[in-house]
Protein backbone atom coordinates (compact mmCIF):
# COMPACT_ATOMS: atom_id res chain seq x y z
CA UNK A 1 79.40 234.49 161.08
CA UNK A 2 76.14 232.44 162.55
CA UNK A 3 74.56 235.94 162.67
CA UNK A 4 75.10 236.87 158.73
CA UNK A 5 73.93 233.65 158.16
CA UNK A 6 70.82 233.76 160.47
CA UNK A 7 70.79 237.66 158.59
CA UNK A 8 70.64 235.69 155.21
CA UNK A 9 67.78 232.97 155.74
CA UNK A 10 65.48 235.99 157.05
CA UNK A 11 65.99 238.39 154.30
CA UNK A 12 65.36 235.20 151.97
CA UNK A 13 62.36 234.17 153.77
CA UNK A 14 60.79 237.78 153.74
CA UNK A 15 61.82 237.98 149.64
CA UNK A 16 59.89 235.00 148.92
CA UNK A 17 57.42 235.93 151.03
CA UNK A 18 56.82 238.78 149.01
CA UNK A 19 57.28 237.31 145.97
CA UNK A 20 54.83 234.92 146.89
CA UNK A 21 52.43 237.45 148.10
CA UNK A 22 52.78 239.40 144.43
CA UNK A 23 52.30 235.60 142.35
CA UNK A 24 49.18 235.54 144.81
CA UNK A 25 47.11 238.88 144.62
CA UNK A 26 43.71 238.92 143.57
CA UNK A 27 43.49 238.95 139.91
CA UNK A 28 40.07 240.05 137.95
CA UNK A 29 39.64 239.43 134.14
CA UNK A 30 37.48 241.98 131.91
CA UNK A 31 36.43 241.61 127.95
CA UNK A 32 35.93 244.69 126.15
CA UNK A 33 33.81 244.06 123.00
CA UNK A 34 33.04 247.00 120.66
CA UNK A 35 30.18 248.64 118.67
CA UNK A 36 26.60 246.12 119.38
CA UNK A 37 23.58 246.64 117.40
CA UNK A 38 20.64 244.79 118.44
CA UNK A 39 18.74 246.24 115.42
CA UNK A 40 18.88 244.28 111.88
CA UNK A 41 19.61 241.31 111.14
CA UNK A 42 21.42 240.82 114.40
CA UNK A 43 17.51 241.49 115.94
CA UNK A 44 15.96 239.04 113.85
CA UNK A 45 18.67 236.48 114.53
CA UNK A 46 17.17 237.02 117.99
CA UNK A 47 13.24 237.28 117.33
CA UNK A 48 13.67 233.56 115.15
CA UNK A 49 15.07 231.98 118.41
CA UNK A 50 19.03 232.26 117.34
CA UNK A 51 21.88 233.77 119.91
CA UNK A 52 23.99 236.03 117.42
CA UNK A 53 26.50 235.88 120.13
CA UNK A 54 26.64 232.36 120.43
CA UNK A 55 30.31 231.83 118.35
CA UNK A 56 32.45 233.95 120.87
CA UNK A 57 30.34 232.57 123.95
CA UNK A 58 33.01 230.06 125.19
CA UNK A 59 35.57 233.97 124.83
CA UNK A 60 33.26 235.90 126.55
CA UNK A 61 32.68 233.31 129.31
CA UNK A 62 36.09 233.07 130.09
CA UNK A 63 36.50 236.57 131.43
CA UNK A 64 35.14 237.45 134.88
CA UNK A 65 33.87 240.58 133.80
CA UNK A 66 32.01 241.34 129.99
CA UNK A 67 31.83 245.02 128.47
CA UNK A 68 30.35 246.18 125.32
CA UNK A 69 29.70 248.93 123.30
CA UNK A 70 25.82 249.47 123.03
CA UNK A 71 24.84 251.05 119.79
CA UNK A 72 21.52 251.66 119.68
CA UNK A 73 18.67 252.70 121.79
CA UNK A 74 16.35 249.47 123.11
CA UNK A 75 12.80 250.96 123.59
CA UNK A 76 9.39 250.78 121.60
CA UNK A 77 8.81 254.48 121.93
CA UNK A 78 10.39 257.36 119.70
CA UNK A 79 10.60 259.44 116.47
CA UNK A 80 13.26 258.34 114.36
CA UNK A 81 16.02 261.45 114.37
CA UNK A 82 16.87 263.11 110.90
CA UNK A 83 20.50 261.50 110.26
CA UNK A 84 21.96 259.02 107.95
CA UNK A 85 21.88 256.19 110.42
CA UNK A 86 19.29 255.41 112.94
CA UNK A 87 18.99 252.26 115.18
CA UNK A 88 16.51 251.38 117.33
CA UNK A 89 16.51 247.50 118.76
CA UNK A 90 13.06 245.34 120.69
CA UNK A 91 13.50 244.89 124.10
CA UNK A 92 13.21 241.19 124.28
CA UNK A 93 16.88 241.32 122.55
CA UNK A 94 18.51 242.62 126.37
CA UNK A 95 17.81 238.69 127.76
CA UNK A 96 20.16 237.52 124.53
CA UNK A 97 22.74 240.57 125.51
CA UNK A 98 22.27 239.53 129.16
CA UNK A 99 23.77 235.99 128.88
CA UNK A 100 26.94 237.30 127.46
CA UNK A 101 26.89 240.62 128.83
CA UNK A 102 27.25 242.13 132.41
CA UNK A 103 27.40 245.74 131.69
CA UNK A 104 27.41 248.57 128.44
CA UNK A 105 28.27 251.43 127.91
CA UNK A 106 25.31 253.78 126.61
CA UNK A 107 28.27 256.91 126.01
CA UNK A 108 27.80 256.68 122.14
CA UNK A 109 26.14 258.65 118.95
CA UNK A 110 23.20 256.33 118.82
CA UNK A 111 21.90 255.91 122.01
CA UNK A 112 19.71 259.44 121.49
CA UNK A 113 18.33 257.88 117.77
CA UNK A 114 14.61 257.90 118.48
CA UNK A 115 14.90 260.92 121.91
CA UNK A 116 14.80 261.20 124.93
CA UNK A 117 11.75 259.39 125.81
CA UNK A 118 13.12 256.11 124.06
CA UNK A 119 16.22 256.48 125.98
CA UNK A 120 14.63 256.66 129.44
CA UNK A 121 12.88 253.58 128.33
CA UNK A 122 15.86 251.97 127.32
CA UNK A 123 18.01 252.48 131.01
CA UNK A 124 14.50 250.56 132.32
CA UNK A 125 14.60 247.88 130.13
CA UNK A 126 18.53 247.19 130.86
CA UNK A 127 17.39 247.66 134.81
CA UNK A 128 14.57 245.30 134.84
CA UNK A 129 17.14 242.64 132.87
CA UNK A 130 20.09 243.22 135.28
CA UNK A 131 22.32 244.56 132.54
CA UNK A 132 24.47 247.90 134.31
CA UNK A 133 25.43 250.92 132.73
CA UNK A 134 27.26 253.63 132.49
CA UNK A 135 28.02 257.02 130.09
CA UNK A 136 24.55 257.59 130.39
CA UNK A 137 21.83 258.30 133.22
CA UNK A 138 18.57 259.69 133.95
CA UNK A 139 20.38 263.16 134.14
CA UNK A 140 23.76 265.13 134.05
CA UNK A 141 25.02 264.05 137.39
CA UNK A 142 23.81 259.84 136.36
CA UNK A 143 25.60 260.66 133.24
CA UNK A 144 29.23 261.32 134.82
CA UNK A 145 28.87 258.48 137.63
CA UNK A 146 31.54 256.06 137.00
CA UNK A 147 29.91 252.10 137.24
CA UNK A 148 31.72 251.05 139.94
CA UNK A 149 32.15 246.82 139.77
CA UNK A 150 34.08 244.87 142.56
CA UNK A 151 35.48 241.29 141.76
CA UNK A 152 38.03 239.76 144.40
CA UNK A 153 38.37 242.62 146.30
CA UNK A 154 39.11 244.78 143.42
CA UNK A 155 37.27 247.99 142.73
CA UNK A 156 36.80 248.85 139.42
CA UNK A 157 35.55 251.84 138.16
CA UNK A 158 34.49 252.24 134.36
CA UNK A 159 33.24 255.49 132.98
CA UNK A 160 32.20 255.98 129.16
CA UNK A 161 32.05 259.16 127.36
CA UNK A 162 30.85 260.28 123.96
CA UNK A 163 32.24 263.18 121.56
CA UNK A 164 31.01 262.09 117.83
CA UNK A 165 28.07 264.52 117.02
CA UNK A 166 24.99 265.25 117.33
CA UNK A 167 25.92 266.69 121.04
CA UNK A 168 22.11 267.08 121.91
CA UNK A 169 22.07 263.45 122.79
CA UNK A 170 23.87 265.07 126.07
CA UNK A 171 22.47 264.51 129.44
CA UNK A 172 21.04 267.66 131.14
CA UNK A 173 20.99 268.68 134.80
CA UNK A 174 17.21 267.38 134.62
CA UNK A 175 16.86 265.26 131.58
CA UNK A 176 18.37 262.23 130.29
CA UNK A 177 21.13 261.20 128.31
CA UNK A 178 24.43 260.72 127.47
CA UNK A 179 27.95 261.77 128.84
CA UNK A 180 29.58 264.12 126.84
CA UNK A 181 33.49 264.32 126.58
CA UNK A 182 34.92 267.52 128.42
CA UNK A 183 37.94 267.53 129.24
CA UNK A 184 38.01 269.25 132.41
CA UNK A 185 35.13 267.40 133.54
CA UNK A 186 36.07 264.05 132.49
CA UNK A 187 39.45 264.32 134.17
CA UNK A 188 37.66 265.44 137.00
CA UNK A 189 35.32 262.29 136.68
CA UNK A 190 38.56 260.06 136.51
CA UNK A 191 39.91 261.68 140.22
CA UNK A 192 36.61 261.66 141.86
CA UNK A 193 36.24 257.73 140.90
CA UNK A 194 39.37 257.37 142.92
CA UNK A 195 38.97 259.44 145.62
CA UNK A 196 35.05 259.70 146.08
CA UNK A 197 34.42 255.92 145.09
CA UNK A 198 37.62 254.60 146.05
CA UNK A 199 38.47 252.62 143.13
CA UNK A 200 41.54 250.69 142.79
CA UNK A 201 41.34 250.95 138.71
CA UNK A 202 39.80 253.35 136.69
CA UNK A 203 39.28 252.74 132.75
CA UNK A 204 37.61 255.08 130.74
CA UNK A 205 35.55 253.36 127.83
CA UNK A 206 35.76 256.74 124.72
CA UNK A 207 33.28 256.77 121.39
CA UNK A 208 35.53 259.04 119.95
CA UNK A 209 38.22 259.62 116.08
CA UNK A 210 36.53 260.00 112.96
CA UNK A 211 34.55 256.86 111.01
CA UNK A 212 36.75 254.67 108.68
CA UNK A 213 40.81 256.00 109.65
CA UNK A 214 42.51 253.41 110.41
CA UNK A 215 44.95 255.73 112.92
CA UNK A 216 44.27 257.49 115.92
CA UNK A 217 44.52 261.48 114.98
CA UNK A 218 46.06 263.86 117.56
CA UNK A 219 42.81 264.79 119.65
CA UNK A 220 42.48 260.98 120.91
CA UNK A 221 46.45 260.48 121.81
CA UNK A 222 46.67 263.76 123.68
CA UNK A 223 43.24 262.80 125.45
CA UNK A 224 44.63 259.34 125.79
CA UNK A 225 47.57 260.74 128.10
CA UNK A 226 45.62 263.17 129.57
CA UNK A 227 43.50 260.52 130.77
CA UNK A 228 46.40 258.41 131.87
CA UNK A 229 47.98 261.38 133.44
CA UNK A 230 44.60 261.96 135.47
CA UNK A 231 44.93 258.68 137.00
CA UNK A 232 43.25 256.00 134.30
CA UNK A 233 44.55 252.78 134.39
CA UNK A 234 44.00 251.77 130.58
CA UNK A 235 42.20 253.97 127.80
CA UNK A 236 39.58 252.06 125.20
CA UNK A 237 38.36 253.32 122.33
CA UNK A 238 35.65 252.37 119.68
CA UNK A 239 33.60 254.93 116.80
CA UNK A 240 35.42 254.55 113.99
CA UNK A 241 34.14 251.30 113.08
CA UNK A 242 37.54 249.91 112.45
CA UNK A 243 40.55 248.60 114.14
CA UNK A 244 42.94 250.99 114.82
CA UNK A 245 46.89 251.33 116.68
CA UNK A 246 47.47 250.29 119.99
CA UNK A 247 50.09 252.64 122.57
CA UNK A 248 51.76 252.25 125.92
CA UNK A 249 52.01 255.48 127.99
CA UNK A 250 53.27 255.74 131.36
CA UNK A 251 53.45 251.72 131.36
CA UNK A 252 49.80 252.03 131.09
CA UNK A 253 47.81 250.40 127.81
CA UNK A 254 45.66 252.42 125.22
CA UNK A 255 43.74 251.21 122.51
CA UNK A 256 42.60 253.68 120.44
CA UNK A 257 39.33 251.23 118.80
CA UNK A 258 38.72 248.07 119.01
CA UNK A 259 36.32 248.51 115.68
CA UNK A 260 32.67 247.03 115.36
CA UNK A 261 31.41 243.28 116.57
CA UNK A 262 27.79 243.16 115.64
CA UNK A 263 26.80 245.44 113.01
CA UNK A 264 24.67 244.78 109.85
CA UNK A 265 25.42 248.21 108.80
CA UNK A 266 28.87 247.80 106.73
CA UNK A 267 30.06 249.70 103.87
CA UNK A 268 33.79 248.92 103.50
CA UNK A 269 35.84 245.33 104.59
CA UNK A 270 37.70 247.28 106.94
CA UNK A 271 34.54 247.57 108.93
CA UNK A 272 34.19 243.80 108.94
CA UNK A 273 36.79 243.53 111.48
CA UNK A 274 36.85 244.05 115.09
CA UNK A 275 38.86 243.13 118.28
CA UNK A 276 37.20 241.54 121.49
CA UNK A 277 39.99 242.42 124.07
CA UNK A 278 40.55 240.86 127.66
CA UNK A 279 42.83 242.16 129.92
CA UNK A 280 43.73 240.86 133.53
CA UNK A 281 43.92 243.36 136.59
CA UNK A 282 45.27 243.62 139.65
CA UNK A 283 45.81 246.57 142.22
CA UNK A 284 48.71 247.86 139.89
CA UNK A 285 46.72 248.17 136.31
CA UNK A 286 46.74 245.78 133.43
CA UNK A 287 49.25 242.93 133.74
CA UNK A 288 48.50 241.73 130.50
CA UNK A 289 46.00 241.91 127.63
CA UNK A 290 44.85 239.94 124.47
CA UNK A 291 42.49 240.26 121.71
CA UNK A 292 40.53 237.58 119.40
CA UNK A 293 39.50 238.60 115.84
CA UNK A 294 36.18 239.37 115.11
CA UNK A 295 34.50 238.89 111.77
CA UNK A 296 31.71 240.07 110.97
CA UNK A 297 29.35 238.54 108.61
CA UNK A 298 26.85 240.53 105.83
CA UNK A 299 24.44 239.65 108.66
CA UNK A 300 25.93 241.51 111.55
CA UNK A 301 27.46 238.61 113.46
CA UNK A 302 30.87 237.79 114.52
CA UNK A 303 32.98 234.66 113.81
CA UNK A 304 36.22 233.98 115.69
CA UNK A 305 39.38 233.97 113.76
CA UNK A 306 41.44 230.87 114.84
CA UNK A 307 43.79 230.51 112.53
CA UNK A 308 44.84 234.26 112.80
CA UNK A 309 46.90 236.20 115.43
CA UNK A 310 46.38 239.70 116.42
CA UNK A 311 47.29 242.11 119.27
CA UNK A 312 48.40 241.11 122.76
CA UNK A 313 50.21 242.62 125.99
CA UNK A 314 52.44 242.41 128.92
CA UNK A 315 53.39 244.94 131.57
CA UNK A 316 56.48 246.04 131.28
CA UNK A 317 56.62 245.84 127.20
CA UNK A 318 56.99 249.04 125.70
CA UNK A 319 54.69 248.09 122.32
CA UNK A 320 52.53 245.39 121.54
CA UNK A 321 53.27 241.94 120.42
CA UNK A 322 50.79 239.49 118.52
CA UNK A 323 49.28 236.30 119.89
CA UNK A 324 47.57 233.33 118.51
CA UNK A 325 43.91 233.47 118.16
CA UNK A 326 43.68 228.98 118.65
CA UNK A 327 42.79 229.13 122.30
CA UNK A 328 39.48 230.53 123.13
CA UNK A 329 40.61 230.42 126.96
CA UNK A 330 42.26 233.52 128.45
CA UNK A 331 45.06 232.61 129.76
CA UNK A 332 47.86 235.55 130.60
CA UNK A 333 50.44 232.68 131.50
CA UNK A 334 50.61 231.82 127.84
CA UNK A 335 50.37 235.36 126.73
CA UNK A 336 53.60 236.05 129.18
CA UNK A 337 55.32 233.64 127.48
CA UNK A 338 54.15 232.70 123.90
CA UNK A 339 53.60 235.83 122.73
CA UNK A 340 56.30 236.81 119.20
CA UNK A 341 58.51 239.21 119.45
CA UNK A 342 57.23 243.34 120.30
CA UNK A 343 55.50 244.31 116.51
CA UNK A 344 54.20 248.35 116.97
CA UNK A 345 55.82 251.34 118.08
CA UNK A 346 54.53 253.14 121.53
CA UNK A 347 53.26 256.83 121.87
C-alpha cells in the first residue's frame, strides 16, 4: 500500500512538473500590420514633424516583435511605371517606420513602382536604418531567404511572397527584386526554413486575392493549406485592401487579409478598415491571437477603435471569436478567457 502511495506522489510531482514546465516556456509576441504607404499625406505627416503612427504606438509597443506590409518603394531614384497606381516615399520617412517597426515585408505589387534601380536603393536605405526585410533581395536567391528573427530562444522564420501583377517586379538570378509566389518553390522555401535555418516557426506573410472582395476565393484557401501542410505555422494575408475571413486548418490560424493601415489612396469605406493582429508563440505555433481595428482617415492614418470588438483566437478553437478593442495591452490571459462565444465558421 506505502508503495502505490509513494507510486502516486511521484507521478503527481512529475505531472505538475510538466505542467509547470508548459505554463513556463518561452513565449514571443509578434504584430502583423498591413498595407504602409509612406507616400501622401502619410509622407507629409512625416516631412511637417508629425508620427502618423503615433495613435497605435502604445499597440505596437506592446508586442515583442512588429511586422508590416511595405507598400511602396523608399528611394529618390526612378521612372514612375505606366499603371494606375504608383508610390514612391523620401527616405527620411524609414526613421518614423523605424520606431514602430522592426521588420517589412517588401513581397508586394509596389515595391518595383519606379524599377529596379529605386528598389536597390530602397533595401539600402532600410539597411542603413536597421529596418530587416524579407520577400525581396538583391537577387533571386535574397528574394526566397526567409528573415530569420530569434526572441527567447525562439526561431522564427518569416518569408513574404507576392502574386498580384505586374510579375516583372520579380527578382532575377542577378538582379533585384521581389519574391514571386510559386508554389513548388515556396513550399520548398517553407521546408528549407525548417530544416536549413532551423526554425522553430515558420509564417509566411502572402500579397495575394483580388482588390475590394471581401472573401478569400479558392486560389488563397488551397494555398493557405498547402502552406500549412508544408509545415507553416500561421498563414497572413494582405492585397485586397480590405478585411477579409479568418480559418483554422490543421489547428493552425489563417488570415486571409488583414486590409490596409496607412493608405491615402481610398476609393470605397470598406478600404477604410484594417486589422493590426498580434499573436503569441511558442515552440508549438500560435497559442492565441487578437486584432485592434484600424481606421483610416481621408489622410492615410489609422485611429484605434476602442469602443469596437473584432477578431480574436485561442488554440484549440475551431473558428474565431471576437474580443474587445478597450485594452491597448496584449494580453492572451484575457483573450483565453474574455473572449464571446466562437462567431465564424473554419475551412
Amino acid at each position: 500500500m506505502r508503495a502505490i502511495h509513494i507510486t502516486f506522489l511521484v507521478t503527481a510531482i512529475l505531472l505538475s512538473s510538466t505542467v509547470s514546465a508548459a505554463e513556463n516556456e518561452a513565449k514571443v509576441s509578434l504584430l502583423f500590420a498591413g498595407d504602409v504607404v509612406l507616400d501622401g499625406q502619410p509622407g507629409k505627416w512625416i516631412a511637417r514633424g508629425k508620427d502618423p503612427f503615433s495613435a497605435f504606438a502604445a499597440i505596437f509597443a506592446s508586442t515583442d516583435i512588429r511586422i508590416a506590409n511595405l507598400e511602396c518603394v523608399v528611394a529618390k531614384e526612378g521612372q514612375a511605371a505606366d499603371k494606375n497606381f504608383t508610390f514612391r516615399a523620401e527616405p527620411e520617412s524609414l526613421s518614423v517606420l523605424k520606431r514602430h517597426v522592426d521588420a517589412v515585408s517588401i513581397a508586394n505589387n509596389h515595391s518595383g513602382d519606379f524599377g529596379r534601380a529605386a528598389f536597390s536603393e530602397m533595401l539600402t536605405h532600410l539597411q542603413t536604418n536597421q529596418i530587416q526585410y524579407f520577400g525581396g533581395g538583391n537577387n533571386l536567391s535574397e528574394a526566397h531567404r526567409p528573415l530569420i528573427i530569434e526572441r527567447k530562444g525562439l526561431r522564427i522564420a518569416l518569408l513574404g511572397y507576392n502574386e498580384f501583377m505586374p510579375r516583372s517586379f520579380e527578382a532575377g538570378a542577378a538582379s533585384a527584386g521581389i519574391a514571386w509566389s510559386e508554389d513548388e518553390q515556396l513550399l520548398l522555401d517553407i521546408q528549407q526554413a525548417r530544416n536549413a535555418y532551423k526554425a522553430d516557426l515558420v509564417i509566411p506573410f502572402m500579397h495575394w486575392g483580388w482588390e475590394n472582395e471581401l472573401h478569400s476565393n479558392q486560389r488563397q484557401q488551397l494555398l493557405a493549406k498547402k502552406m500549412i501542410d508544408a509545415g507553416a505555422d500561421a498563414v497572413i494575408g494582405g492585397h485586397p485592401h480590405v478585411l477579409q475571413e479568418t480559418a483554422v486548418y490543421k489547428g493552425k490560424p489563417i488570415i486571409y487579409s488583414i486590409g490596409n493601415f496607412m493608405i491615402d489612396a481610398l476609393d470605397n469605406d470598406a478600404q477604410t478598415l484594417g486589422w493590426v493582429i498580434r499573436l503569441e508563440l511558442d515552440k508549438q505555433g500560435v497559442t492565441v491571437w487578437d486584432s485592434r481595428i484600424a481606421k483610416i482617415s481621408n489622410d492615410g492614418i489609422p485611429e484605434p477603435q476602442a469602443r469596437q470588438s473584432s477578431a480574436c483566437w485561442v488554440r484549440g478553437d475551431k473558428q474565431s471569436r471576437l474580443c474587445s478593442n478597450a485594452d491597448s495591452m496584449f494580453s492572451p490571459a484575457q483573450i483565453r478567457h474574455a473572449g464571446a462565444s466562437p462567431k465564424a465558421a473554419a475551412n
